[in-house]
C-alpha atoms as a PDB file:
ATOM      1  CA  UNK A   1       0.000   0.000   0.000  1.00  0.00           C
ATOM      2  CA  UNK A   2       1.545   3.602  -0.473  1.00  0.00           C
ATOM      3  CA  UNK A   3       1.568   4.342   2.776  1.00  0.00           C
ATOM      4  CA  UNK A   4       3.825   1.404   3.601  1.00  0.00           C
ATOM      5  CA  UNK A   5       6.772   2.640   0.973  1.00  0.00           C
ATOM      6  CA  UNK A   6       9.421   3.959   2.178  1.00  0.00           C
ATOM      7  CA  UNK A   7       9.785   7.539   0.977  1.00  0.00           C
ATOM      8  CA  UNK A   8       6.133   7.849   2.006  1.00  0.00           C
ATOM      9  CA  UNK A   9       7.600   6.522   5.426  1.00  0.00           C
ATOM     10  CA  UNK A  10      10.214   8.994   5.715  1.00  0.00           C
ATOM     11  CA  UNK A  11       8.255  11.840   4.396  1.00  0.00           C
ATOM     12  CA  UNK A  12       5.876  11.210   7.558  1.00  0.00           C
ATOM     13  CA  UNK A  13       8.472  10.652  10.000  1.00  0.00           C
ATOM     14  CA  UNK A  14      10.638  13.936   8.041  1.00  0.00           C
ATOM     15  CA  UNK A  15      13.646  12.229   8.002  1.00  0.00           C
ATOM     16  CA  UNK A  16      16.293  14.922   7.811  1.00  0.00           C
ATOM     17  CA  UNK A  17      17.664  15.030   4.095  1.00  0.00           C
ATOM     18  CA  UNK A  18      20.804  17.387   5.290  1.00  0.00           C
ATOM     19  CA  UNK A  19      24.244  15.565   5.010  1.00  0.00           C
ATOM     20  CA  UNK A  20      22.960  12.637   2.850  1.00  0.00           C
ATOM     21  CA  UNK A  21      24.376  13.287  -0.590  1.00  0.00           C
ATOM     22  CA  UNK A  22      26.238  10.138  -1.746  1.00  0.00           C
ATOM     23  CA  UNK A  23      30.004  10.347  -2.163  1.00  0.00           C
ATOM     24  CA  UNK A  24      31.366  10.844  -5.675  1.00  0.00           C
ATOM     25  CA  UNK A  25      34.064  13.347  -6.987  1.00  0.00           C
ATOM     26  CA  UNK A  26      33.584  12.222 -10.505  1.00  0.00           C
ATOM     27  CA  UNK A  27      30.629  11.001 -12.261  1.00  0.00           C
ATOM     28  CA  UNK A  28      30.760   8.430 -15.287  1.00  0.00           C
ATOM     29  CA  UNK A  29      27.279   8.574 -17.104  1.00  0.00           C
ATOM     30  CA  UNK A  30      26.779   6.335 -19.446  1.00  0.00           C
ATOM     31  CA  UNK A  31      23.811   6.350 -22.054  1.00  0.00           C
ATOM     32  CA  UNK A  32      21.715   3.222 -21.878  1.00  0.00           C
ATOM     33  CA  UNK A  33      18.022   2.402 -22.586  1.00  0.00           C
ATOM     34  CA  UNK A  34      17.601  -0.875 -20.107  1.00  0.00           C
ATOM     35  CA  UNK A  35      16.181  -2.567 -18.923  1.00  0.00           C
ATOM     36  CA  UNK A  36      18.736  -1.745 -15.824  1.00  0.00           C
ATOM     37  CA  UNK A  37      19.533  -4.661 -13.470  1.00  0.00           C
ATOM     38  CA  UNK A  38      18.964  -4.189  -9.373  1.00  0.00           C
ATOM     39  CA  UNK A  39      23.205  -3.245  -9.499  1.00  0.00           C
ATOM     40  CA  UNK A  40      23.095  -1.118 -12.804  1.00  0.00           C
ATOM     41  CA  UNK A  41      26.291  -1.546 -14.215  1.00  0.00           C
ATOM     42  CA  UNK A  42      27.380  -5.074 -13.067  1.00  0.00           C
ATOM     43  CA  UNK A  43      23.791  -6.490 -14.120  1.00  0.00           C
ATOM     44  CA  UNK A  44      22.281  -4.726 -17.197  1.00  0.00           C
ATOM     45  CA  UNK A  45      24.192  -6.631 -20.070  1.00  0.00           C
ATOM     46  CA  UNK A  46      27.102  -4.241 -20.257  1.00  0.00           C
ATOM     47  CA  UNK A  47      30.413  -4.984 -21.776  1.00  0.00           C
ATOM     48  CA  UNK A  48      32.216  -7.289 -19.065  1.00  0.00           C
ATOM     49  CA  UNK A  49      35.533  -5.491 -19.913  1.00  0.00           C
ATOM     50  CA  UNK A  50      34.298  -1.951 -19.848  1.00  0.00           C
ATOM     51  CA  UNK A  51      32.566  -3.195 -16.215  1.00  0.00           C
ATOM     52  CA  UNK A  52      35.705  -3.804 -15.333  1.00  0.00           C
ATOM     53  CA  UNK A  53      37.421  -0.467 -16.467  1.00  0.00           C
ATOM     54  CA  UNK A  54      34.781   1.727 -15.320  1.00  0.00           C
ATOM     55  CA  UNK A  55      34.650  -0.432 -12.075  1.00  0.00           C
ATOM     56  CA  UNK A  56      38.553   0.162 -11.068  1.00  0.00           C
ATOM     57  CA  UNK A  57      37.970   3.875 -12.327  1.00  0.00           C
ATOM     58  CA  UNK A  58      35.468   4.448  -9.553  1.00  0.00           C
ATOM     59  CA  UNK A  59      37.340   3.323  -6.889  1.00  0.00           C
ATOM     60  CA  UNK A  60      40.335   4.841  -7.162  1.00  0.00           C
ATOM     61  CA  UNK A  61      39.096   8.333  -7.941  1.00  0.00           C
ATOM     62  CA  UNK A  62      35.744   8.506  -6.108  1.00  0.00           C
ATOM     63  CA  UNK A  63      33.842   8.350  -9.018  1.00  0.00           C
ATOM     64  CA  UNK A  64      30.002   7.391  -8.919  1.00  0.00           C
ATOM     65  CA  UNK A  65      28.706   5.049 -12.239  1.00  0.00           C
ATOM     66  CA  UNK A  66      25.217   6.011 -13.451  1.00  0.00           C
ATOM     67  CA  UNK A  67      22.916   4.382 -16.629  1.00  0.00           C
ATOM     68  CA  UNK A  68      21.042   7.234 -18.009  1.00  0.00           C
ATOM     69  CA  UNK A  69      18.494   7.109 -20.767  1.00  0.00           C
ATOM     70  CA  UNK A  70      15.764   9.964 -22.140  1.00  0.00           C
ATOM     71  CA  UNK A  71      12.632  10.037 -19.817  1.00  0.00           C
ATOM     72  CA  UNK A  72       9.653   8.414 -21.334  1.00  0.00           C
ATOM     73  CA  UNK A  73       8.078   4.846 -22.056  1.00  0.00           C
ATOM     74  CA  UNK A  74       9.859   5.256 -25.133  1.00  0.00           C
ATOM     75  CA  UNK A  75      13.474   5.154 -23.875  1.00  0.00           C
ATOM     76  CA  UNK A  76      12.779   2.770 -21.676  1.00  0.00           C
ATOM     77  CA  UNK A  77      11.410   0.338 -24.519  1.00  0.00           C
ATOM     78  CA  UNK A  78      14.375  -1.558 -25.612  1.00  0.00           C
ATOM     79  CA  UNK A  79      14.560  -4.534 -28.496  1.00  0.00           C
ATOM     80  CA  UNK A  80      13.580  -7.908 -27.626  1.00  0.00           C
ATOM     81  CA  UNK A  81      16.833  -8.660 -26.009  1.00  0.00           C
ATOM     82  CA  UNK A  82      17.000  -6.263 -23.553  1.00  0.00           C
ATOM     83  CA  UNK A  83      19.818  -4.746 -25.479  1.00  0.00           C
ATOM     84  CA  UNK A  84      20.258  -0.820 -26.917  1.00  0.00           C
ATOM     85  CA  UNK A  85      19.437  -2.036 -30.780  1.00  0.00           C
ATOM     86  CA  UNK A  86      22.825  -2.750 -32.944  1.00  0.00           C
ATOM     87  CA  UNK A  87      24.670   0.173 -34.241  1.00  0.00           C
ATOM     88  CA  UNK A  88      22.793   2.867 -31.697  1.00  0.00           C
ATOM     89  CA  UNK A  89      25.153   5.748 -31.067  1.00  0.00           C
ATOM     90  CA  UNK A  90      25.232   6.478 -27.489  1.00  0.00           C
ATOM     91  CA  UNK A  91      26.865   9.102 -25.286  1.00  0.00           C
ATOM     92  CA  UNK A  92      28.848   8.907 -22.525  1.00  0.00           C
ATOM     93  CA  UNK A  93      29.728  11.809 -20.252  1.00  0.00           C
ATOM     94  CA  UNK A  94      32.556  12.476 -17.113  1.00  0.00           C
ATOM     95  CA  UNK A  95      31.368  14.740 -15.023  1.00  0.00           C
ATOM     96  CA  UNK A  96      33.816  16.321 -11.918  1.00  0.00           C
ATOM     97  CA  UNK A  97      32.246  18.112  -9.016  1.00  0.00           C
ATOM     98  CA  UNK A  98      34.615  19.158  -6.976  1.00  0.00           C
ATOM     99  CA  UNK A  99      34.447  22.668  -5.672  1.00  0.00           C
ATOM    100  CA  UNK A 100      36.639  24.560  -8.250  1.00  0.00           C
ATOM    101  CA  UNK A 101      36.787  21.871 -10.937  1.00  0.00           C
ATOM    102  CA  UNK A 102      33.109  21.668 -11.965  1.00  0.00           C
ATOM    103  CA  UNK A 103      32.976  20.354 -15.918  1.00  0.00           C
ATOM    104  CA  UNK A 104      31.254  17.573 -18.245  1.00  0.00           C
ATOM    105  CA  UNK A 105      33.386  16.370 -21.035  1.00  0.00           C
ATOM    106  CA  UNK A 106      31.251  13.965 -22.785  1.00  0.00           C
ATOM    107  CA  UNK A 107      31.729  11.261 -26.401  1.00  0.00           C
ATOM    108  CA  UNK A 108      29.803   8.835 -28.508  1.00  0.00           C
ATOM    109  CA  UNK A 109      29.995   5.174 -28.175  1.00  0.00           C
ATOM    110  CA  UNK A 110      28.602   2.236 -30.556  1.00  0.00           C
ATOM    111  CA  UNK A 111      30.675  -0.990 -29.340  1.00  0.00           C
ATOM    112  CA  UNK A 112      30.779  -0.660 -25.205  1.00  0.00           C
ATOM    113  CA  UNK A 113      34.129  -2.128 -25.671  1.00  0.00           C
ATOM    114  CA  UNK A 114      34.781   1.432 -26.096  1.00  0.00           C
ATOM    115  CA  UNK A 115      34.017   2.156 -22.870  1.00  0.00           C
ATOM    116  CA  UNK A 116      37.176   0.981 -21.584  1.00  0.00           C
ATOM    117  CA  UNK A 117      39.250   3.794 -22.361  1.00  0.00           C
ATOM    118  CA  UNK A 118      36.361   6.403 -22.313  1.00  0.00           C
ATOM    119  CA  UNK A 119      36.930   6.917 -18.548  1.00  0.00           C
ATOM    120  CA  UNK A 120      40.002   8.631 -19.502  1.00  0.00           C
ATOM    121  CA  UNK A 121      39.548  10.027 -22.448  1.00  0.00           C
ATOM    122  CA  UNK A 122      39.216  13.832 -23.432  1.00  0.00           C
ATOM    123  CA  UNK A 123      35.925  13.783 -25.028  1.00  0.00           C
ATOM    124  CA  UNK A 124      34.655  17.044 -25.889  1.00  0.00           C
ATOM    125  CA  UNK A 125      33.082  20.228 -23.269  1.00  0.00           C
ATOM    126  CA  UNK A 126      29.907  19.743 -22.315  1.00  0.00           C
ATOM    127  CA  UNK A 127      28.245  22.926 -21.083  1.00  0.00           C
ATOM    128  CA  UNK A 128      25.292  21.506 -18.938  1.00  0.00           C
ATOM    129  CA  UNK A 129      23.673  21.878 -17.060  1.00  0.00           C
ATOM    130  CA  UNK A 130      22.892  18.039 -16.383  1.00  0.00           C
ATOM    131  CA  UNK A 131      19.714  17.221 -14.592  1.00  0.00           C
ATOM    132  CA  UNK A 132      19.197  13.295 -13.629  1.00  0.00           C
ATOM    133  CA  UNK A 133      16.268  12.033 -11.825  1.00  0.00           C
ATOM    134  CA  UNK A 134      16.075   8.674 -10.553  1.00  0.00           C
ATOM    135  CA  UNK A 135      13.491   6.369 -11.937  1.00  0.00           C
ATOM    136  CA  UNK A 136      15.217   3.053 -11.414  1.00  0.00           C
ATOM    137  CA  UNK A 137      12.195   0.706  -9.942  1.00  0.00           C
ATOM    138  CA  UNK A 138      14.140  -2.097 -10.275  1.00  0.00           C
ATOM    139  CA  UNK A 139      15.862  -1.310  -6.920  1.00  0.00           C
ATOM    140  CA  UNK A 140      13.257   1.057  -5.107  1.00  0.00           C
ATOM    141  CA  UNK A 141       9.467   1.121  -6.079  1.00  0.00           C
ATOM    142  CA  UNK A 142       9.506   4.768  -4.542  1.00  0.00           C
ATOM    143  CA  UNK A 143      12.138   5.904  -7.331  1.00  0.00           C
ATOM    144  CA  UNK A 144       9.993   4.590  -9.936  1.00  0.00           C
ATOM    145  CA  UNK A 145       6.816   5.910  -8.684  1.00  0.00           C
ATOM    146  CA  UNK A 146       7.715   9.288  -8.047  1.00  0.00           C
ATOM    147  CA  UNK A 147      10.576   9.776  -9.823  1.00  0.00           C
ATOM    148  CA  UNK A 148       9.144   8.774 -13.273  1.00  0.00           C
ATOM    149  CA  UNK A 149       6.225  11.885 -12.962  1.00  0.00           C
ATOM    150  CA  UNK A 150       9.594  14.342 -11.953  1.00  0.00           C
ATOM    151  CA  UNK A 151      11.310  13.638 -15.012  1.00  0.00           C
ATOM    152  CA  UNK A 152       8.379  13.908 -17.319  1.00  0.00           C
ATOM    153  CA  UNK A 153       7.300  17.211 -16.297  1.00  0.00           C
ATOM    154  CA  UNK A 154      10.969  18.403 -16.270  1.00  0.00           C
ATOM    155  CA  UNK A 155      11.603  17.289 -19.689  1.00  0.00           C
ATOM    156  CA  UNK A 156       8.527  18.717 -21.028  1.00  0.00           C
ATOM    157  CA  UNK A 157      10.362  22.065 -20.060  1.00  0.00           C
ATOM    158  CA  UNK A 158      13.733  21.244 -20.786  1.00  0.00           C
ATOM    159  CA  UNK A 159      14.050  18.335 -23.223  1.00  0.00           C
ATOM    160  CA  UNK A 160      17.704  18.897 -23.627  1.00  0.00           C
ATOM    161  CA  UNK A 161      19.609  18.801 -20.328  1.00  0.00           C
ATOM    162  CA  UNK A 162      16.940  15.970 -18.377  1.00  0.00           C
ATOM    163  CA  UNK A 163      17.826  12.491 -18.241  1.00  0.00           C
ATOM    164  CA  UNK A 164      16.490   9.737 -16.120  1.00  0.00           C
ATOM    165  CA  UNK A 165      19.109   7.554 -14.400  1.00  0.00           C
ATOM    166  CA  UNK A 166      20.000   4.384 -12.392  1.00  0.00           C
ATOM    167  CA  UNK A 167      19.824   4.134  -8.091  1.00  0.00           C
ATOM    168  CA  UNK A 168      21.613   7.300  -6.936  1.00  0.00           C
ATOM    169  CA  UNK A 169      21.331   6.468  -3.180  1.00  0.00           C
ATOM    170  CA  UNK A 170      18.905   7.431  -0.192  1.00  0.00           C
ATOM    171  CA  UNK A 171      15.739   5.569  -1.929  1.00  0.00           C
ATOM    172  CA  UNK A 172      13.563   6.879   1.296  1.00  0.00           C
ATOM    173  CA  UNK A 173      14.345  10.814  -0.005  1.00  0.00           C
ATOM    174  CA  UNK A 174      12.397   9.727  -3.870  1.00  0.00           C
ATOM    175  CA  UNK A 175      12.461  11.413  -5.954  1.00  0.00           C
ATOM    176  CA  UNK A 176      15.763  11.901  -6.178  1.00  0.00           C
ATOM    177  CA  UNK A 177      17.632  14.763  -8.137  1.00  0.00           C
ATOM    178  CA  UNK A 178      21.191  15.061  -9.403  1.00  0.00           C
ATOM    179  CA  UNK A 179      21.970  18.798 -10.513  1.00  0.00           C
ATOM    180  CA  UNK A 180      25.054  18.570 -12.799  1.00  0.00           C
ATOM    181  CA  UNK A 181      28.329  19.516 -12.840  1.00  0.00           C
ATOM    182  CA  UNK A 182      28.115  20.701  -9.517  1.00  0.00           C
ATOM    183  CA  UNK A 183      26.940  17.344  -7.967  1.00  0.00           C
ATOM    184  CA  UNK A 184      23.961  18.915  -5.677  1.00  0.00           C
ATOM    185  CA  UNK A 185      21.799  15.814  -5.028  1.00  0.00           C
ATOM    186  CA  UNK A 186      18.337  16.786  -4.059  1.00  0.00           C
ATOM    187  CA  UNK A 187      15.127  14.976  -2.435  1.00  0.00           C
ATOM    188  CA  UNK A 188      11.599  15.031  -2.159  1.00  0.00           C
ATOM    189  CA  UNK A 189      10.483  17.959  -5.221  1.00  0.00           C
ATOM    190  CA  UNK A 190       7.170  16.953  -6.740  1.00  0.00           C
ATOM    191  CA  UNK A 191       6.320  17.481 -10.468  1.00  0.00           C
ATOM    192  CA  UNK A 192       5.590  21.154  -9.967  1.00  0.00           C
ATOM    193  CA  UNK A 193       8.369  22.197  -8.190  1.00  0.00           C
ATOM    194  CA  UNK A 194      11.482  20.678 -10.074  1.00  0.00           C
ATOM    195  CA  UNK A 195      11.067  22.411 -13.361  1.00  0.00           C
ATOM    196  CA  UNK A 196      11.633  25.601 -11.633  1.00  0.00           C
ATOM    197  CA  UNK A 197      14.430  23.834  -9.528  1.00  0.00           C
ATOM    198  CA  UNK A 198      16.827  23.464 -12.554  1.00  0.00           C
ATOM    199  CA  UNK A 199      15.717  26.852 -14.103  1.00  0.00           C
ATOM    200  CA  UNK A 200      16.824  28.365 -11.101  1.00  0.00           C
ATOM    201  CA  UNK A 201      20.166  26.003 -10.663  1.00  0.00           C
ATOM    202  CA  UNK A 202      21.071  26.770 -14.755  1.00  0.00           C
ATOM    203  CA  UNK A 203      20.665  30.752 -13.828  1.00  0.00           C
ATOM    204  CA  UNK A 204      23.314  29.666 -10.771  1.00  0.00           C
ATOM    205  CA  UNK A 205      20.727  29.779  -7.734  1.00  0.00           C
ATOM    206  CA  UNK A 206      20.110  26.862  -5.913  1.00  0.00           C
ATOM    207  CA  UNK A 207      16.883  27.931  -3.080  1.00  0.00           C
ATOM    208  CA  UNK A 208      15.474  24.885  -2.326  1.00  0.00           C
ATOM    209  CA  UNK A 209      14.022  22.945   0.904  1.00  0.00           C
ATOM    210  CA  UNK A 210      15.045  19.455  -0.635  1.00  0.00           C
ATOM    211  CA  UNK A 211      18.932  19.801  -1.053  1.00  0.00           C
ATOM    212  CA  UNK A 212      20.232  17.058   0.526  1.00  0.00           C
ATOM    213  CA  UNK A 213      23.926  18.535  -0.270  1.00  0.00           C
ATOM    214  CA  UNK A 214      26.787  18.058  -2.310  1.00  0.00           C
ATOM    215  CA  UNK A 215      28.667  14.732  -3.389  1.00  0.00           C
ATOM    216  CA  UNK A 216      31.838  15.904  -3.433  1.00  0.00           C
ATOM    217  CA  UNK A 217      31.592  16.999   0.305  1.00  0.00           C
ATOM    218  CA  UNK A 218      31.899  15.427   3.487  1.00  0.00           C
ATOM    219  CA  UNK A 219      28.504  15.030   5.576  1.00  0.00           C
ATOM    220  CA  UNK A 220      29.111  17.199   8.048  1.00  0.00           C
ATOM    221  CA  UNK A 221      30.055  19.462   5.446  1.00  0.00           C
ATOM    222  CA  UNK A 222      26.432  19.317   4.010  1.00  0.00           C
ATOM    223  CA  UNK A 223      24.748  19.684   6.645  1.00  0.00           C
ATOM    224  CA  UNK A 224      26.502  22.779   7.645  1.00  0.00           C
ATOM    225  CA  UNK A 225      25.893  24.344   4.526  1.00  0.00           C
ATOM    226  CA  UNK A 226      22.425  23.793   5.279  1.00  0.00           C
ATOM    227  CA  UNK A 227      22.181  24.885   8.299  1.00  0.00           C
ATOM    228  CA  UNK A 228      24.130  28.731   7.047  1.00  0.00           C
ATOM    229  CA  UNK A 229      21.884  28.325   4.025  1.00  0.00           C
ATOM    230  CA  UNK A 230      19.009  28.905   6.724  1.00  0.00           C
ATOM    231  CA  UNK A 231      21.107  31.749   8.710  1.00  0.00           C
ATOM    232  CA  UNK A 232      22.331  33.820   5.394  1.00  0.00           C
ATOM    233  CA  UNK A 233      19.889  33.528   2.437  1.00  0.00           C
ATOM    234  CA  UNK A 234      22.685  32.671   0.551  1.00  0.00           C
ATOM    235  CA  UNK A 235      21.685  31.023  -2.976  1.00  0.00           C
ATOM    236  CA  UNK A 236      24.393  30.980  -5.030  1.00  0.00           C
ATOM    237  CA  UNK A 237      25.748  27.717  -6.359  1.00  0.00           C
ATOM    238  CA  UNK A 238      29.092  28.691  -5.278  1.00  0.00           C
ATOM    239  CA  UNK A 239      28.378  30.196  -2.286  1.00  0.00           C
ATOM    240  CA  UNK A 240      29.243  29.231   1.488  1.00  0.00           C
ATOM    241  CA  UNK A 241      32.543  27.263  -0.120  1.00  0.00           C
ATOM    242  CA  UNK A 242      34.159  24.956   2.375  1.00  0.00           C
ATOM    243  CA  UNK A 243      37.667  26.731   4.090  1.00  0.00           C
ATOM    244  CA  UNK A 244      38.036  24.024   6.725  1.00  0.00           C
ATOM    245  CA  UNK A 245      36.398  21.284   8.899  1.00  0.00           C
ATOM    246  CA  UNK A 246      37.882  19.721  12.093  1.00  0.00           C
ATOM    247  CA  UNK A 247      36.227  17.494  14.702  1.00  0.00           C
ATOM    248  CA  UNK A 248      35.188  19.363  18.250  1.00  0.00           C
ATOM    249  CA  UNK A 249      34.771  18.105  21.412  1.00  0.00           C
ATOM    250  CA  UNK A 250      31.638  20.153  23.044  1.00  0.00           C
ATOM    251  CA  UNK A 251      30.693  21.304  26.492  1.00  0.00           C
ATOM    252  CA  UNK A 252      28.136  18.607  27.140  1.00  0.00           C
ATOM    253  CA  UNK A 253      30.588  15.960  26.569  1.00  0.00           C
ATOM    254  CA  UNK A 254      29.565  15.107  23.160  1.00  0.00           C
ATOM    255  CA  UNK A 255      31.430  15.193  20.169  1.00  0.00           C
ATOM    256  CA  UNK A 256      30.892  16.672  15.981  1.00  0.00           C
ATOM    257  CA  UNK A 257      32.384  18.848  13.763  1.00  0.00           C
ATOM    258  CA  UNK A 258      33.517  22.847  13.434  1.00  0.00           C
ATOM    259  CA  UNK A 259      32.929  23.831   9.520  1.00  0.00           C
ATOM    260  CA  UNK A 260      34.066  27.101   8.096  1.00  0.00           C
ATOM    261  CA  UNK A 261      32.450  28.329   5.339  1.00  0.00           C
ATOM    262  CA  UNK A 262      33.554  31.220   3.066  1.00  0.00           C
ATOM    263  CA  UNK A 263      31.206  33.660   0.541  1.00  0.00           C
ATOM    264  CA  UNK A 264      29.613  34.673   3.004  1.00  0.00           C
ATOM    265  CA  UNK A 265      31.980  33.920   5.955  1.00  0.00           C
ATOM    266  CA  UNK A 266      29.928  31.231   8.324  1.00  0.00           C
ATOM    267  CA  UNK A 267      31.436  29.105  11.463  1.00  0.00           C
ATOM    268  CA  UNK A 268      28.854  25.948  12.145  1.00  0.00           C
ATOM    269  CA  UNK A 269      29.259  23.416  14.958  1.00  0.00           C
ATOM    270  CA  UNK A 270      26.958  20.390  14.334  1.00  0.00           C
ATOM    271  CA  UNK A 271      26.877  17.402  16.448  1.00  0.00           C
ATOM    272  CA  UNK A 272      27.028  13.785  14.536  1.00  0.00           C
ATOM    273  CA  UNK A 273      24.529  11.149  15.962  1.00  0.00           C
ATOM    274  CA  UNK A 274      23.531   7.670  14.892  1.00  0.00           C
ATOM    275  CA  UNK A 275      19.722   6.973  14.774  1.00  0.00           C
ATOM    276  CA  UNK A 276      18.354   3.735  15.560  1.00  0.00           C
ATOM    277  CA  UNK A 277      14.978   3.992  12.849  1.00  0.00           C
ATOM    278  CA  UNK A 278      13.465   0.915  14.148  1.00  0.00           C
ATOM    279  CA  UNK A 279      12.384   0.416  10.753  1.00  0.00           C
ATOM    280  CA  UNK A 280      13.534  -0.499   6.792  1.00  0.00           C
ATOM    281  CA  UNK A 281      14.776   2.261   5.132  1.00  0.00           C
ATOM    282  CA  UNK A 282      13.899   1.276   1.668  1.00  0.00           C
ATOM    283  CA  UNK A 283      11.155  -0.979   0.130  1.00  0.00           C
ATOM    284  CA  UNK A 284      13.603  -3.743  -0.566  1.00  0.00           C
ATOM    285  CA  UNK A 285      15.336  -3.624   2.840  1.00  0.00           C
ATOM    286  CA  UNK A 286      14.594  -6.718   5.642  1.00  0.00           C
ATOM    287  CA  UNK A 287      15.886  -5.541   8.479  1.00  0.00           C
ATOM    288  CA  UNK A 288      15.381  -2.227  10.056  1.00  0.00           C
ATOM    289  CA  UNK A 289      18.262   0.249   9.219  1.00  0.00           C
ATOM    290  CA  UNK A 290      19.883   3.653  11.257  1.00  0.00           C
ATOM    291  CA  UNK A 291      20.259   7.188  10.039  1.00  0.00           C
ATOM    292  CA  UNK A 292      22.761   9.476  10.611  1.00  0.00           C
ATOM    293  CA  UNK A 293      21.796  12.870  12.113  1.00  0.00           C
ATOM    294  CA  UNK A 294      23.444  16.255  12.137  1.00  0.00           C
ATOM    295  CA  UNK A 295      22.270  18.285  15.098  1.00  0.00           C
ATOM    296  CA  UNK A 296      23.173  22.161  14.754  1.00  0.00           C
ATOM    297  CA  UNK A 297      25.084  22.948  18.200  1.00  0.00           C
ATOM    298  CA  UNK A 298      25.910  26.652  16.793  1.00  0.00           C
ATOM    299  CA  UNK A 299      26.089  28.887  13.988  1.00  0.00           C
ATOM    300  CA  UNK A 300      28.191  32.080  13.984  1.00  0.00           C
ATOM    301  CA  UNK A 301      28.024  34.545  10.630  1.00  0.00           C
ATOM    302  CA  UNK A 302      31.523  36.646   9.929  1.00  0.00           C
ATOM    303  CA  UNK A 303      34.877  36.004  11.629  1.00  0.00           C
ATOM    304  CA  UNK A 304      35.212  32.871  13.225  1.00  0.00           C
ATOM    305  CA  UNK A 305      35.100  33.582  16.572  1.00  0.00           C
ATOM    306  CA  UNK A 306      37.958  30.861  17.314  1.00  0.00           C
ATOM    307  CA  UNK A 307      36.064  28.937  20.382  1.00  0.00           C
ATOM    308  CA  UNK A 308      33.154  26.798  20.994  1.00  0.00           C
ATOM    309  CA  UNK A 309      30.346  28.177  22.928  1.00  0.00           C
ATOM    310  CA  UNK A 310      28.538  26.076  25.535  1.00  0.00           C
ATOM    311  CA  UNK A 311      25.629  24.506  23.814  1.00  0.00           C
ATOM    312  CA  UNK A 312      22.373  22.805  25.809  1.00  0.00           C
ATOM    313  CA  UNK A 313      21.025  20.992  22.793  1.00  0.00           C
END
């Protein structure tokens, strides 16, 4: 019943979405109608050598590996064999995120064989923006569901820069949002708000309740930025930029982080817990899962003020 999914689940028990961006410095998207196995790019048919390639390329530079295909029944329609039809040219595109480094470089591909070198290959600029939503029901129900209505709507606005993609992570926050190059993952914006999400992200403002942060930052990090999102107004994409983070032992005994933020100039203390749910976090999940939580302890705007104040949350 829908009630009894999990994103409907978290949505009534407002999970906090602040500090759950997936890791990734680097994104490898690869273009590719399905159908998209429950582990995307181990178990939808691809290339067993390019697995392999783009496999070792993710680990050792924090990359994240995402199937993307045009939203629509259409796209996700593939020949009899579950495979993109022979000859198709595809795209591929390598996207980095880190703060300073933000670009998509992005190439064709027939045989996935080609693949294998792809991950380091030049390619050609990409301006972007890149929006993906996750539709992949073959590992969350939720994603499908309300992911599938988000990508529609923001295609029928922007046909060029929408894709839908593979499991991005946090199933419970669906729909879920990738906002390109930056690497801002978002959760929870219906049909009618995410059009005007990406509008506003493309014209470099990002003012929106569902940010869950950004993949190439720590969690603390993004939570932070959340938290002197809420204190400033700030909206800029590149705004409250990470100077330094250190873990603080507080008052009370208990222990977080100190993050310094820069553009404008921000000092937050937030306190790292571990949540016990008592519950599944996704549809698929057996067992009940745990959630980590980012209290804020403080939050100073200007010049870091160089100590920890007493805090009795």
């Amino acid at each position: 019943m829908p009630w009894l999914r999990c994103s409907f689940v978290a949505d009534a028990a407002q999970d906090p979405r602040e500090g759950s961006a997936p890791p990734a410095d680097l994104w490898f998207l690869i273009e590719h109608p399905g159908p998209w196995g429950r582990i995307p790019l181990a178990q939808s048919g691809i290339d067993s050598a390019a697995v392999a390639a783009i496999s070792a390329w993710s680990m050792a530079e924090n990359g994240r590996v995402v199937l993307i295909r045009r939203p629509g029944r259409a796209a996700r329609n593939s020949p009899a064999d579950g495979m993109p039809a022979p000859g198709a040219v595809r795209r591929w595109f390598r996207v980095d995120s880190r703060p300073g480094h933000e670009s998509i470089r992005t190439g064709t591909f027939v045989d996935e064989s080609d693949l294998v070198t792809a991950v380091h290959a030049p390619g050609e600029p990409y301006a972007g923006p890149m929006a993906l939503v996750c539709t992949h029901g073959r590992h969350d129900t939720c994603c499908a569901v309300r992911g599938r209505p988000v990508a529609a709507a923001m295609v029928a606005a922007d046909p060029e820069h929408v894709w839908e993609c593979s499991h991005i992570g946090g199933c419970r926050f669906a729909p879920a949002l990738v906002l390109l190059p930056h690497g801002f993952v978002l959760g929870g914006p219906g049909p009618s708000e995410a059009p005007a999400v990406l509008r506003d992200y493309t014209a470099g403002r990002l003012d929106a309740p569902w940010v869950r942060g950004r993949s190439s930052l720590p969690p603390a990090v993004q939570a932070a930025q959340h938290h002197a999102v809420a204190a400033t107004g700030a909206t800029g994409v590149d705004a409250l930029g990470l100077v330094g983070i250190s873990a603080e032992q507080f008052a009370d005994g208990s222990s977080g982080w100190r993050v310094e933020l820069a553009d404008p100039g921000c000092t937050v203390w937030v306190r790292e817990r571990r949540v016990e749910t008592g519950r599944p976090l996704t549809c698929a999940a057996t067992v009940t899962g745990w959630m980590r939580v980012f209290d804020l302890v403080d939050l100073t705007v200007g010049t870091p003020q160089g100590s920890l104040r007493d805090a009795d949350t």
